[in-house]
C-alpha atoms as a PDB file:
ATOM      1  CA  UNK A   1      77.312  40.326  96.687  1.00  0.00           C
ATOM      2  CA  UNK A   2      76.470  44.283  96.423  1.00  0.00           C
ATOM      3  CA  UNK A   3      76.138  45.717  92.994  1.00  0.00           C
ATOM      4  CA  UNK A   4      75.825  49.616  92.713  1.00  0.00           C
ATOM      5  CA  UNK A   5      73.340  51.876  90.681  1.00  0.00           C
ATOM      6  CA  UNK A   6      72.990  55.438  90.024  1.00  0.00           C
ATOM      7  CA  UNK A   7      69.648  56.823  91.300  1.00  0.00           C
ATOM      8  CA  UNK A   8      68.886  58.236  87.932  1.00  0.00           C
ATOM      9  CA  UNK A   9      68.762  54.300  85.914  1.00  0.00           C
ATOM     10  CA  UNK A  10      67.362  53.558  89.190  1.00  0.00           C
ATOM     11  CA  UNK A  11      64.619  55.605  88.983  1.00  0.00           C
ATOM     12  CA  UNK A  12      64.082  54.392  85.021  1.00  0.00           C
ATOM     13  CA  UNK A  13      63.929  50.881  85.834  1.00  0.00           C
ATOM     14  CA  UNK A  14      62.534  50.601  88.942  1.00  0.00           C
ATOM     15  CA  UNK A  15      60.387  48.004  88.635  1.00  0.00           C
ATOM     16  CA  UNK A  16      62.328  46.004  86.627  1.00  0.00           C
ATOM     17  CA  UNK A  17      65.214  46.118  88.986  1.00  0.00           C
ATOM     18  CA  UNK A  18      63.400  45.043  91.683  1.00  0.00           C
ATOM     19  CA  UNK A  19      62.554  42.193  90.746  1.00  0.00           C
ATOM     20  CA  UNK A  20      65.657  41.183  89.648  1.00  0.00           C
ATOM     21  CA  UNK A  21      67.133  42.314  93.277  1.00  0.00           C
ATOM     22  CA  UNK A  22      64.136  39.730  94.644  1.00  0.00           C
ATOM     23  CA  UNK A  23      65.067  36.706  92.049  1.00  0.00           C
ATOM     24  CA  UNK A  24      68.953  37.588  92.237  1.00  0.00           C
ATOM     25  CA  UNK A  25      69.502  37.689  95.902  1.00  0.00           C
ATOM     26  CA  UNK A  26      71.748  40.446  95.623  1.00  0.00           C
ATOM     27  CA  UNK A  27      71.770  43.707  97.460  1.00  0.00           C
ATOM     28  CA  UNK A  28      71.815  46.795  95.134  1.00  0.00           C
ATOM     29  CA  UNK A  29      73.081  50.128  96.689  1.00  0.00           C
ATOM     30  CA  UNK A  30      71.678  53.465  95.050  1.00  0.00           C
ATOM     31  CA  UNK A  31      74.190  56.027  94.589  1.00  0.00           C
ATOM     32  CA  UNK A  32      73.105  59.827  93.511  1.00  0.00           C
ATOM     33  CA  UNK A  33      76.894  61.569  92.582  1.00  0.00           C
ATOM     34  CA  UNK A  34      79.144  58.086  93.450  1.00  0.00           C
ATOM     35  CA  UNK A  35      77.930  58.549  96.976  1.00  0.00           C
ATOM     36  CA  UNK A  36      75.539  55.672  98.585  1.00  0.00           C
ATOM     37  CA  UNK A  37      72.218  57.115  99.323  1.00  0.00           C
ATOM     38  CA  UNK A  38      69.894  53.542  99.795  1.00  0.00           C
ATOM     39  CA  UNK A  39      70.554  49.954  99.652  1.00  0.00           C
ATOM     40  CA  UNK A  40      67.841  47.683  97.820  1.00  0.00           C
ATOM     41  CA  UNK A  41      67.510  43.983  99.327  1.00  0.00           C
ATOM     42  CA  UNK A  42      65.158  41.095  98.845  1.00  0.00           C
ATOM     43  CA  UNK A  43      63.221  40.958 102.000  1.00  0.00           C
ATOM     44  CA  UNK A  44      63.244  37.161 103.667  1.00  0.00           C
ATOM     45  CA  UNK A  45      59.873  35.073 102.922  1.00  0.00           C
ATOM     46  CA  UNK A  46      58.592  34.137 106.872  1.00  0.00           C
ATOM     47  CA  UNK A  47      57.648  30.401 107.159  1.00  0.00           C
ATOM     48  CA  UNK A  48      55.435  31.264 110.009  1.00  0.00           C
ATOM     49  CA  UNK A  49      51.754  30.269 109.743  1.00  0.00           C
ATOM     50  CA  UNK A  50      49.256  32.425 111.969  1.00  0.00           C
ATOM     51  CA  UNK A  51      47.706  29.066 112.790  1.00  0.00           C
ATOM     52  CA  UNK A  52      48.452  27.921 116.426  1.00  0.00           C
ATOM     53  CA  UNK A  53      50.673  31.057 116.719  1.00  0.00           C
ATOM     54  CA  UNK A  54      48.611  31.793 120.112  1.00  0.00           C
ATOM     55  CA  UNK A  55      49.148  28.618 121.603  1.00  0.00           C
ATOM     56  CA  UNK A  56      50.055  28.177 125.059  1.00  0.00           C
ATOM     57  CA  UNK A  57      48.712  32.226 126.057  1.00  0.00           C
ATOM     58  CA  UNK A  58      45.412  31.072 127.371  1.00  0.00           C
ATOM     59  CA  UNK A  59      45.167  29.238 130.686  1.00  0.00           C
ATOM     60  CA  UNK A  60      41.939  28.888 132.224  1.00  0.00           C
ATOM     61  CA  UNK A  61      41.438  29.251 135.639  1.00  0.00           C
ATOM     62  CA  UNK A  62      38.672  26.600 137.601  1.00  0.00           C
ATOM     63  CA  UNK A  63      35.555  25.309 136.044  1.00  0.00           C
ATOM     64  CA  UNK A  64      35.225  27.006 132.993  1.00  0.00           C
ATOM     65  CA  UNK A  65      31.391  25.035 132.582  1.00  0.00           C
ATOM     66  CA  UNK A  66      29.448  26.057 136.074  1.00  0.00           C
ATOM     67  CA  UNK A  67      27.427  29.046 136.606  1.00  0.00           C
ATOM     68  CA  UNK A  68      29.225  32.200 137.738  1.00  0.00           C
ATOM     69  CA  UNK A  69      27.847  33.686 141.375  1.00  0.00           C
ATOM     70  CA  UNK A  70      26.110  36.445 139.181  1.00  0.00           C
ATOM     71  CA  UNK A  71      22.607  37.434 139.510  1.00  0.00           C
ATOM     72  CA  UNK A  72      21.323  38.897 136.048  1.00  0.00           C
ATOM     73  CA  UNK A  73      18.190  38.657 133.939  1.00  0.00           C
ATOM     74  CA  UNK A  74      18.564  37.611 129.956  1.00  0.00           C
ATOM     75  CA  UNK A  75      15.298  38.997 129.447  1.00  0.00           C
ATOM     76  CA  UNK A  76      15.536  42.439 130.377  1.00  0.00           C
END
């Protein structure tokens, strides 16, 4: 459902509004002289947890464990 507001309450009750727009559901389009300028909508909560979300991206290639064919001194 889209429900219409003039820029100028808008602008008043900004805050207010917006978390009505989040609660409601509703879009709200912002009109400045009857014309639509902006439309206000809650923005959809991600269920995505950045835990695992690399999974599967790595592959390791031979013996990850054995010395590498590299000469080099840790104490220098």
């Amino acid at each position: 459902m889209q429900r219409y507001i003039q820029a100028g309450k808008f602008k008043a009750e900004c805050l207010r509004i917006m978390e009505e727009v989040n609660k409601s559901g509703y879009e709200l389009i912002i009109t400045k002289r009857h014309e639509p300028i902006a439309k206000l909508c809650p923005i959809e909560a991600s269920d995505t947890s950045l835990f695992g979300k690399m999974k599967g991206t790595v592959h390791v290639k031979g013996d990850i464990t054995q010395p590498i064919d590299e000469a080099w001194d840790a104490d220098s």
